[in-house]
Protein backbone atom coordinates (compact mmCIF):
# COMPACT_ATOMS: atom_id res chain seq x y z
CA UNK A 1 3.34 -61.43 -10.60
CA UNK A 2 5.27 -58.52 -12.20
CA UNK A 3 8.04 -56.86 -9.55
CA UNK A 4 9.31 -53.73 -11.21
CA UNK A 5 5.85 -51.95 -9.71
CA UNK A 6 5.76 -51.27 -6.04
CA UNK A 7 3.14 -50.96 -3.52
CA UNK A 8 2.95 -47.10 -3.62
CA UNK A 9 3.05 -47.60 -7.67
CA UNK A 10 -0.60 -49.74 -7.56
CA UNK A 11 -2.11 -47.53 -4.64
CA UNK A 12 -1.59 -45.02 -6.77
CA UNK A 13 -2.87 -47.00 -9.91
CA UNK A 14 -6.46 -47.23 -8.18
CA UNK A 15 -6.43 -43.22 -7.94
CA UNK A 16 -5.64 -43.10 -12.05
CA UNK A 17 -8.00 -45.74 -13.00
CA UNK A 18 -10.90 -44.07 -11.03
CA UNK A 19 -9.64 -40.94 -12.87
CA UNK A 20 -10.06 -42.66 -15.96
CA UNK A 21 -13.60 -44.39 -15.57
CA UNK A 22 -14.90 -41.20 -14.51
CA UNK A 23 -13.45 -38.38 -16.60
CA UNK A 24 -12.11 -40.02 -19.63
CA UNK A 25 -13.74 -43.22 -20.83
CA UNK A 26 -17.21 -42.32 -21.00
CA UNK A 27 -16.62 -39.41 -23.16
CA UNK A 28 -13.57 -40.42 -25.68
CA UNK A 29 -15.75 -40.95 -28.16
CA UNK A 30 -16.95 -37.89 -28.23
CA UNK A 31 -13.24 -36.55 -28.30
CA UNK A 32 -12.51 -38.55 -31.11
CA UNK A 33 -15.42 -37.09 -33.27
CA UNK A 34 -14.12 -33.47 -32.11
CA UNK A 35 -11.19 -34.49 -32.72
CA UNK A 36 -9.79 -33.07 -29.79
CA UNK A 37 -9.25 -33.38 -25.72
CA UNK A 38 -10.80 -30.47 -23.83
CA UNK A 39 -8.50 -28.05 -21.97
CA UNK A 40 -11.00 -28.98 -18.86
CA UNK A 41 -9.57 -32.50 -18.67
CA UNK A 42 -5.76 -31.58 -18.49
CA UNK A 43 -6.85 -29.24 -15.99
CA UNK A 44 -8.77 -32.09 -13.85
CA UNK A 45 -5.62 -34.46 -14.79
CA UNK A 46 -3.17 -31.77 -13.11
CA UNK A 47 -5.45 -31.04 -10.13
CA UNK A 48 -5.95 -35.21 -9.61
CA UNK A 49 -2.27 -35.19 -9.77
CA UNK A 50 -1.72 -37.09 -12.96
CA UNK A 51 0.53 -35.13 -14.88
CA UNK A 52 4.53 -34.49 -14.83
CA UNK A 53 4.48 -37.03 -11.84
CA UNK A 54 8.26 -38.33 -12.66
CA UNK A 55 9.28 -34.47 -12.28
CA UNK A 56 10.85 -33.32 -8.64
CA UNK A 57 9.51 -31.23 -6.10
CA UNK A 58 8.09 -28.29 -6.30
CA UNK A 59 7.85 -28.72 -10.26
CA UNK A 60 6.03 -31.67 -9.92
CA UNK A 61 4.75 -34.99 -8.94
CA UNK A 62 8.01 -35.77 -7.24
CA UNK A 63 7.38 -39.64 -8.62
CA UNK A 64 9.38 -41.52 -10.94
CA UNK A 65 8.81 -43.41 -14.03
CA UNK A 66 6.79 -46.20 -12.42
CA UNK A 67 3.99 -43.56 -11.63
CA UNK A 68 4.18 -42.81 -15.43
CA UNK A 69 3.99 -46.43 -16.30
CA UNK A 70 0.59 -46.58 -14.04
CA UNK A 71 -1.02 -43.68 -15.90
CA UNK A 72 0.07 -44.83 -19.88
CA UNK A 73 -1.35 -48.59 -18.28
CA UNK A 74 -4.92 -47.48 -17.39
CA UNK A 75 -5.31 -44.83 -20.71
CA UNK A 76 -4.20 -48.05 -22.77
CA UNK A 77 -6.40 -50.17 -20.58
CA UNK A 78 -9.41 -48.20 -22.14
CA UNK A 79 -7.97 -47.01 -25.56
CA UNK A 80 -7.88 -43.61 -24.40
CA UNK A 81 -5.52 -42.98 -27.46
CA UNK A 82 -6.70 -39.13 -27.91
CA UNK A 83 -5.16 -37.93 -24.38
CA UNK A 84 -2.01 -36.71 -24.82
CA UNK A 85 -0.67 -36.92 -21.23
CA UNK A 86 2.57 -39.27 -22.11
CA UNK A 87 3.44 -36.79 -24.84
CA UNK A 88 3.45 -33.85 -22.19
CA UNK A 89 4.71 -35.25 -19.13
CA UNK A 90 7.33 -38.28 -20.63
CA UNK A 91 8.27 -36.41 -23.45
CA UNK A 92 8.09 -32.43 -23.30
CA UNK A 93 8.53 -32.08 -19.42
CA UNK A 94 11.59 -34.28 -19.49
CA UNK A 95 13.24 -31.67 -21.86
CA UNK A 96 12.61 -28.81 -19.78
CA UNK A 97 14.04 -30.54 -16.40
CA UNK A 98 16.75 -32.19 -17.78
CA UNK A 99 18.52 -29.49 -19.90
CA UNK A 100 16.58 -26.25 -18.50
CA UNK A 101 17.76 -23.41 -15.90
CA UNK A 102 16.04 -22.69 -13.16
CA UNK A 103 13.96 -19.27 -14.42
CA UNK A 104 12.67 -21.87 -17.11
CA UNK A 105 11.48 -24.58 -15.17
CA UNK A 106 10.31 -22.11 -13.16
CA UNK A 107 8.27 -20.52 -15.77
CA UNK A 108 6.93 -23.50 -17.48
CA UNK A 109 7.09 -26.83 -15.22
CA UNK A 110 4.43 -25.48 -12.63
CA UNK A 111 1.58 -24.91 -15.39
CA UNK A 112 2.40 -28.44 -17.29
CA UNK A 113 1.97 -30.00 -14.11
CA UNK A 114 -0.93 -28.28 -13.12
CA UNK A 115 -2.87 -28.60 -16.36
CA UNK A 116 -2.54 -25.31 -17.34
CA UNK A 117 -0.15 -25.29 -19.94
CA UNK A 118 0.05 -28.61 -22.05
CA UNK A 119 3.53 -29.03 -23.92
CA UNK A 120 4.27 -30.40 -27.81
CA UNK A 121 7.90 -31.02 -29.27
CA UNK A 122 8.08 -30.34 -32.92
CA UNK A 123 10.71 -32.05 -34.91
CA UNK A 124 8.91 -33.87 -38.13
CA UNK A 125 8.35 -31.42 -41.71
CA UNK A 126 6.70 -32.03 -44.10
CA UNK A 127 9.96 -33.52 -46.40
CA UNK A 128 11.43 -34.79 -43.31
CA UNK A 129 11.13 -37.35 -40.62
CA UNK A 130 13.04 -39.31 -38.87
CA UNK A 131 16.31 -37.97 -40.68
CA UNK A 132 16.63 -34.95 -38.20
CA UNK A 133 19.67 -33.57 -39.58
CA UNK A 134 18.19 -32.59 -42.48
CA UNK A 135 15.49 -30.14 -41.08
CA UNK A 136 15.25 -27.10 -42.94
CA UNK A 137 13.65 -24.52 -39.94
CA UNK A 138 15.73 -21.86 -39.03
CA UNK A 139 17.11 -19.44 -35.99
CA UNK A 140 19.08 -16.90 -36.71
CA UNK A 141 20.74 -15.02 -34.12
CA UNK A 142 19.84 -11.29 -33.77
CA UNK A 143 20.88 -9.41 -30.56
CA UNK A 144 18.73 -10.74 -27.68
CA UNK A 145 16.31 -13.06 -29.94
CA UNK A 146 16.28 -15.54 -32.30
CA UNK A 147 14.59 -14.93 -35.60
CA UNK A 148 12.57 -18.69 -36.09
CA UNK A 149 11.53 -19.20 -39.47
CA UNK A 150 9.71 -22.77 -40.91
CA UNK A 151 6.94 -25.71 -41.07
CA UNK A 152 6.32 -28.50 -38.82
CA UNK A 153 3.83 -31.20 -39.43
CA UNK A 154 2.10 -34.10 -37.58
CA UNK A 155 2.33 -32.27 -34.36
CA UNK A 156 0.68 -33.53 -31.68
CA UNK A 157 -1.19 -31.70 -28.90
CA UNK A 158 -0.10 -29.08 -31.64
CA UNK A 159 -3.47 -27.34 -31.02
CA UNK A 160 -3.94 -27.76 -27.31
CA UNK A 161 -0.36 -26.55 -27.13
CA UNK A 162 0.62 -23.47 -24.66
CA UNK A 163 4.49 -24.44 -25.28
CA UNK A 164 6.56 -26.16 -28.14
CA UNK A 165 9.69 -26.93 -28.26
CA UNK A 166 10.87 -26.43 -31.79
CA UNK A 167 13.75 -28.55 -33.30
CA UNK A 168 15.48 -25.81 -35.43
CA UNK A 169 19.37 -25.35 -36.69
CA UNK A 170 21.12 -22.53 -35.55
CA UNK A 171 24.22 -23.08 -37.77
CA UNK A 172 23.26 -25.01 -40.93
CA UNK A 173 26.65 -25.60 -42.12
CA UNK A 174 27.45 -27.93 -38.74
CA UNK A 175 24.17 -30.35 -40.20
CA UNK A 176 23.29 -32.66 -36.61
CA UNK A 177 25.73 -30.53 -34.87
CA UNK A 178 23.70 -27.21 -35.83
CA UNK A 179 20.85 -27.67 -34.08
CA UNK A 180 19.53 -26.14 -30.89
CA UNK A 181 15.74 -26.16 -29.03
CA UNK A 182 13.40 -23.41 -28.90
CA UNK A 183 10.59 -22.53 -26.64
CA UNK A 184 8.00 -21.05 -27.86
CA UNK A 185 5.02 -19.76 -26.11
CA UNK A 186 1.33 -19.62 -27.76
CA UNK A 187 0.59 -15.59 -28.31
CA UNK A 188 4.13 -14.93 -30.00
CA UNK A 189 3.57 -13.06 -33.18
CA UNK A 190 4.46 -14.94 -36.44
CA UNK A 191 3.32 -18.17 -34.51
CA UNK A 192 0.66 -19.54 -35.98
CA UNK A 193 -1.75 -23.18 -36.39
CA UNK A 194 -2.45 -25.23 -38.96
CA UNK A 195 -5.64 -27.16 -39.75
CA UNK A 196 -6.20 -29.97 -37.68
CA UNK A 197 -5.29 -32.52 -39.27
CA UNK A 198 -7.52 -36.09 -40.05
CA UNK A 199 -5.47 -39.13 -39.23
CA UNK A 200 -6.89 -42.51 -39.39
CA UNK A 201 -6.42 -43.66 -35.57
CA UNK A 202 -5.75 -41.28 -32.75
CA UNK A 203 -8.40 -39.49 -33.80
CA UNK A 204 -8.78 -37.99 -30.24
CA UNK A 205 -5.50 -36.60 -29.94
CA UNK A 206 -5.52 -32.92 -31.55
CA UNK A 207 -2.46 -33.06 -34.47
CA UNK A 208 -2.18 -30.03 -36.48
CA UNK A 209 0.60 -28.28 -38.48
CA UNK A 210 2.85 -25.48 -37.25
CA UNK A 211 4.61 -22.29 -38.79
CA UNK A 212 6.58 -19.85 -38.01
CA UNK A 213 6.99 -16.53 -39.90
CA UNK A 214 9.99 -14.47 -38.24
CA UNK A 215 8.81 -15.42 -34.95
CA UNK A 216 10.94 -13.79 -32.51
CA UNK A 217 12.41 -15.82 -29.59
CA UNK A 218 13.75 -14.80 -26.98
CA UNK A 219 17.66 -16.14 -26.28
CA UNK A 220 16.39 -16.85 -22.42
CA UNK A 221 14.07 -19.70 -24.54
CA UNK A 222 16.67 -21.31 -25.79
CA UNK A 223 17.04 -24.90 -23.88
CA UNK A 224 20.69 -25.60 -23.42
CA UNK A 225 23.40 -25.01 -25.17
CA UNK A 226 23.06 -23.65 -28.84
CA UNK A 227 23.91 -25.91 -31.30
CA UNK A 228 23.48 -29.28 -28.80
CA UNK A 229 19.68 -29.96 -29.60
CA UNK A 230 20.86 -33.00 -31.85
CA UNK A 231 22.87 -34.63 -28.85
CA UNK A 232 19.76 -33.42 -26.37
CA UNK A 233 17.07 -35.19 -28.33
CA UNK A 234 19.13 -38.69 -28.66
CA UNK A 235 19.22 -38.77 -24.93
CA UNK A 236 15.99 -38.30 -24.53
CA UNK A 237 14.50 -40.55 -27.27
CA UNK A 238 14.50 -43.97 -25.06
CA UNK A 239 12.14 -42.38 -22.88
CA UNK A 240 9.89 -41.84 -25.30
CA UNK A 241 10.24 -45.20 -27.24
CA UNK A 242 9.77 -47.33 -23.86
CA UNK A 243 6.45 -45.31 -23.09
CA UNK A 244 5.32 -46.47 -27.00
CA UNK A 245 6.31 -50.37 -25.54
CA UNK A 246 4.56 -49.56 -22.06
CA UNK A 247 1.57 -49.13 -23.43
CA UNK A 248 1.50 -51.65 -26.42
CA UNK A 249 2.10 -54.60 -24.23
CA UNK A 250 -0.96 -53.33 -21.58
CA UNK A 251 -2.91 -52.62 -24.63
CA UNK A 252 -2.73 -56.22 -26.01
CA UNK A 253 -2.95 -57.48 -22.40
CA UNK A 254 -6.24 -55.33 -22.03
CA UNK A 255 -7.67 -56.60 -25.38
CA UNK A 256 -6.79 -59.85 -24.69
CA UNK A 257 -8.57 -60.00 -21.55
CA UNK A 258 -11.58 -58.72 -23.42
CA UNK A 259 -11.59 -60.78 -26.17
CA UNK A 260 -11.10 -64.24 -24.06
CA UNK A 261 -14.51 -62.87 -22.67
CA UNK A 262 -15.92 -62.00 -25.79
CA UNK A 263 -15.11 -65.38 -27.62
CA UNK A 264 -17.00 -67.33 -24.08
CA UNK A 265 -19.70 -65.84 -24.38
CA UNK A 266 -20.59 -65.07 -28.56
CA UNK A 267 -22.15 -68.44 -30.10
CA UNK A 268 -21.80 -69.94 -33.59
CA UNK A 269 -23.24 -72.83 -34.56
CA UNK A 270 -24.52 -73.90 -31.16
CA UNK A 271 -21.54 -73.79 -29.45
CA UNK A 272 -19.16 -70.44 -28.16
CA UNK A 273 -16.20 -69.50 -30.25
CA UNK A 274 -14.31 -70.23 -27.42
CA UNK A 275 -14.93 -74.10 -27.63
CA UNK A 276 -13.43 -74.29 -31.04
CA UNK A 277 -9.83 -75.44 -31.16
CA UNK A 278 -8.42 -72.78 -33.52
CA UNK A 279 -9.70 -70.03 -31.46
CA UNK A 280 -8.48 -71.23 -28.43
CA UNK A 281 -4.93 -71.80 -30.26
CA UNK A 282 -5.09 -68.18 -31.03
CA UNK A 283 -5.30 -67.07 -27.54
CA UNK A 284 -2.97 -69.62 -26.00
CA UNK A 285 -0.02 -68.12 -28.45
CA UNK A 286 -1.23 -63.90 -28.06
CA UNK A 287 -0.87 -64.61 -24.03
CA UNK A 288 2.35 -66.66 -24.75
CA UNK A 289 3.77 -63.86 -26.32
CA UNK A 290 2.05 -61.13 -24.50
CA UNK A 291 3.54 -62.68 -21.35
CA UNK A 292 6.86 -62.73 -22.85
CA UNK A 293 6.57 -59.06 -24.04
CA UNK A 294 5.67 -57.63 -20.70
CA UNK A 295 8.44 -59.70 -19.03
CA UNK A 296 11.03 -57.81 -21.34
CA UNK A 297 9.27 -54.47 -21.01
CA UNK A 298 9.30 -54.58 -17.41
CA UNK A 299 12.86 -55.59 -17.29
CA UNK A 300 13.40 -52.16 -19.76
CA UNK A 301 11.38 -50.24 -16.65
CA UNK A 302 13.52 -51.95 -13.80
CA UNK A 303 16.64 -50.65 -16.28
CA UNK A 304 15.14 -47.67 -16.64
CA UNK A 305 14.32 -46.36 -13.06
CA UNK A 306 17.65 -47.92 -12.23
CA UNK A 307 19.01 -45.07 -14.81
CA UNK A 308 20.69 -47.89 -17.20
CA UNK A 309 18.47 -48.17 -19.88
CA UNK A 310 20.46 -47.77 -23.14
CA UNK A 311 19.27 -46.89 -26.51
CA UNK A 312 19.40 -50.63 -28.03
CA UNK A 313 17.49 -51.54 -25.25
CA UNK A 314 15.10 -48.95 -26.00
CA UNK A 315 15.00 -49.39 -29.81
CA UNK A 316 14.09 -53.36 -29.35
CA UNK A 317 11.55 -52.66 -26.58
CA UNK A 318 9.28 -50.28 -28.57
CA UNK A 319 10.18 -52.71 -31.91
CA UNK A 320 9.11 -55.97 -30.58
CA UNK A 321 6.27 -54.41 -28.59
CA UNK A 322 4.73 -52.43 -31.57
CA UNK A 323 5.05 -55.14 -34.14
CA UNK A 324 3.28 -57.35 -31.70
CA UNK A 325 0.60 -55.22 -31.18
CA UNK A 326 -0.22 -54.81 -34.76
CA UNK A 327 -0.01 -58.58 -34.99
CA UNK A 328 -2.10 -59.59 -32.32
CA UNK A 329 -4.95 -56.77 -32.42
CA UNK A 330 -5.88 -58.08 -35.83
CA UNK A 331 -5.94 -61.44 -34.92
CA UNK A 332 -7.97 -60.51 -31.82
CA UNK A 333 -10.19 -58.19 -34.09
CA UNK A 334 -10.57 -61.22 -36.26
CA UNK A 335 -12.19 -63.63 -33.57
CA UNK A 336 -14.87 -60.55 -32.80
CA UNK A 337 -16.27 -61.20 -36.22
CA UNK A 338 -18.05 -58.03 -37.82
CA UNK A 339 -18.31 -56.12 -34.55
CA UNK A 340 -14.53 -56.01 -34.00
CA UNK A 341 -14.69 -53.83 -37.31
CA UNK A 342 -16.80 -51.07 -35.51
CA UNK A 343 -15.68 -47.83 -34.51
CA UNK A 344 -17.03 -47.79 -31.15
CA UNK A 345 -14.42 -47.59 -28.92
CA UNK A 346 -13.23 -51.41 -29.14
CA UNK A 347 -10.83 -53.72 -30.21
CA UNK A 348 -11.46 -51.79 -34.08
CA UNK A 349 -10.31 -48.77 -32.77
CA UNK A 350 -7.29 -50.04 -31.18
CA UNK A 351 -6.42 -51.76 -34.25
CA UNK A 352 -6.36 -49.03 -36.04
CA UNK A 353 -4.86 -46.76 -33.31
CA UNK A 354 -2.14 -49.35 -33.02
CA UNK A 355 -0.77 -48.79 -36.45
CA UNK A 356 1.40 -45.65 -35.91
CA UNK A 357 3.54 -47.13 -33.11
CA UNK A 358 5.05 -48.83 -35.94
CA UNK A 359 6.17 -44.99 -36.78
CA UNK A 360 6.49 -42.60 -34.41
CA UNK A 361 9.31 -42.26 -31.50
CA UNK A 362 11.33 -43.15 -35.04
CA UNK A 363 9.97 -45.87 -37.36
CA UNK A 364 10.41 -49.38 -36.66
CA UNK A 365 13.02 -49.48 -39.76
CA UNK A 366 15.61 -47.14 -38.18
CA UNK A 367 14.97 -49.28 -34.79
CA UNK A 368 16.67 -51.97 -36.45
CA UNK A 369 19.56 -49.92 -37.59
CA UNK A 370 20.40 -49.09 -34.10
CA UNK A 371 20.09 -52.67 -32.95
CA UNK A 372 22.17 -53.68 -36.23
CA UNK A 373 24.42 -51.00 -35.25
CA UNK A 374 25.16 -53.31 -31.46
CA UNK A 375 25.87 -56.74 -34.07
C-alpha cells in the first residue's frame, strides 16, 4: 500500500482517469500520426481542472505535487506520451510562480491553467545541450526591451506554444552567471516556428524548432533578476527530473500489469507463456524491481511535498527509474512476441517512447556526475 498519496489525492485520481479514458486514449493515435495534441484538449484539460493544479489560488489548482503525481500516473497508465501537460504545469508554470511578480502571474498563470495558453521552456540549440553555459542566444539591453536574437531546437509543445520561456545570456562575458529568462508571447515579430520535427517516440507531443530574429522583449518579460536564469533553472530542475521518475515507474507498473495478462492468456505449444519457467522468472524480477523503484520514488514525493528534496536525490530518482524502464519494457516487449513490435499504442510504443528519458531533464551521464559529485 503506497502512503505518500492521500485520500483527496485518489478521489481526485478517479476524476483524471475518467478524463483520460474519455478524451485522450481513444484518440492518441490519431495524435501521434498528426503529430500533434489539439488546442481543444488543453482546453477540456483546464476546464476538467487538470492543469497547473500544484499552483495557488486564484492562479490555479491550489493542489500540490501529489495532484501532479495523479495526472503524470494515469497519462503513463495509457502511454499518453504526446500530451504535454507535465511539461506545462511541472515545468513552465513552476517558473512563472516561483520567480515571477505579480502583473506576470497575473498575465500568464490564469490562461495556462485554464487551457488557453500552453507554456514551453527553451534551453537546448542545436550545438548545445545539457552544457547550458555555453548557449549562444542573445539579449541585449536597449531602453525598455530586450533585443533576443538565436535558435532553439527540440522544443517541446514548441508549436502548441502561446508562451516560452527562452534561456538566453544577457552578459556573455559572466558565462553561467550571464544568463537571464525571457517571456515571450506567440504574435511578437521576429518570433517565428520551425518545422515540426519527426522524432522516433513521442510522436504525439508537437516538438519543433524556434528562432528569433531581433525579437523585441519587453524588460516587464524578463523573469527575475537579469543575469540569475542559470541559478533559477538549477532550482527548478529536480522538479522536472522526479516527474521523468513518476511516470517511468507507473509506466513499467502499467505494462507490467498488462503483460502478466498478456503472457496468461497467449498459447505456445499447448500451453500459455505464462506456464513456462523463464517467463515467469522474468516477471517475478521486473515486479521485484518495479516494487523497489516505486518505493524510492515515492519516498522522493514524500521529500518533495515535504519541500526537502535535494538535487542528488533528484538526479538518482529519474537515473534509476529511466534506466529501468528501458530495461524492463524490452524485456516485457520481448515476452509479447511479434505483436509487442507494433505501433499500436502498446507495450512497442512505450518502448520506444521510453528511450528519451534516458536524455532529457539532463542525460543520464551528467546524473551521475551530480551523484559522483555527493561521493
Amino acid at each position: 500500500m503506497r502512503t505518500v498519496l492521500r485520500e483527496d489525492h485518489e478521489a481526485f485520481r478517479v476524476q483524471v482517469r475518467r478524463f483520460v479514458e474519455r478524451e485522450i486514449a481513444p484518440h492518441h493515435l490519431e495524435w501521434e500520426e498528426a503529430g500533434r495534441v489539439p488546442l481543444s484538449l488543453w482546453q477540456a484539460a483546464g476546464q476538467a481542472g487538470l492543469l497547473c493544479t500544484t499552483l495557488p489560488d486564484p492562479y490555479g489548482g491550489g493542489g500540490d505535487v501529489g495532484h501532479a503525481a495523479v495526472i503524470i500516473e494515469e497519462l503513463a497508465r495509457v502511454n499518453a506520451t504526446g500530451v504535454g501537460f507535465s511539461l506545462h504545469s511541472e515545468v513552465v508554470a513552476p517558473y512563472l510562480n516561483a520567480y515571477g511578480n505579480d502583473w506576470q502571474k497575473q498575465r500568464w498563470l490564469p490562461g495556462m491553467a485554464q487551457g488557453q495558453t500552453v507554456g514551453a521552456i527553451a534551453m537546448t540549440e542545436p550545438d548545445v545541450g545539457s552544457d547550458l553555459k555555453a548557449i549562444r542566444t542573445r539579449a541585449e539591453r536597449d531602453g525598455e526591451h530586450y533585443v533576443l536574437t538565436g535558435q532553439k531546437t527540440y522544443i517541446s509543445n514548441g508549436l502548441n506554444a502561446g508562451l516560452v520561456i527562452v534561456v538566453a545570456k544577457t552578459d556573455p562575458e559572466k558565462a553561467a552567471k550571464g544568463i537571464s529568462l525571457l517571456v515571450v508571447e506567440d504574435g511578437m515579430p521576429g518570433f517565428e516556428r520551425g518545422r515540426a520535427l519527426r522524432k522516433i517516440g513521442l510522436r504525439g507531443q508537437d516538438t519543433a524548432e524556434l528562432f528569433f530574429d531581433q525579437v523585441r522583449v519587453p524588460v516587464s518579460h524578463l523573469l527575475g533578476e537579469e543575469n540569475q536564469g542559470f541559478r533559477y533553472l538549477m532550482h527548478q530542475l529536480a522538479q522536472e527530473r522526479l516527474v521523468i521518475a513518476v511516470r517511468a515507474a507507473a509506466s513499467i507498473e502499467a505494462f507490467l500489469v498488462r503483460t502478466i495478462a498478456w503472457t496468461r492468456e497467449r498459447k505456445v505449444f499447448g500451453q500459455s507463456v505464462f506456464d513456462y519457467q523463464n517467463t515467469r522468472f522474468k516477471l517475478a524480477e521486473a515486479k521485484a524491481k518495479s516494487v523497489m523503484l516505486r518505493t524510492f520514488v515515492d519516498d522522493c514525493l514524500a521529500r518533495h511535498l515535504r519541500g526537502e528534496l535535494d538535487a542528488e536525490r533528484a538526479a538518482m530518482a529519474k537515473l534509476n527509474a529511466s534506466e529501468m524502464q528501458n530495461q524492463l519494457l524490452d524485456e516485457l516487449l520481448q515476452m509479447h512476441g511479434g505483436t509487442g513490435f507494433m505501433a499500436d499504442g502498446g507495450i512497442g510504443s512505450a518502448w520506444v517512447d521510453a528511450r528519451v528519458a534516458r536524455i532529457y531533464g539532463g542525460s543520464n551521464e551528467i546524473m551521475k556526475e551530480i551523484v559522483a559529485r555527493g561521493l
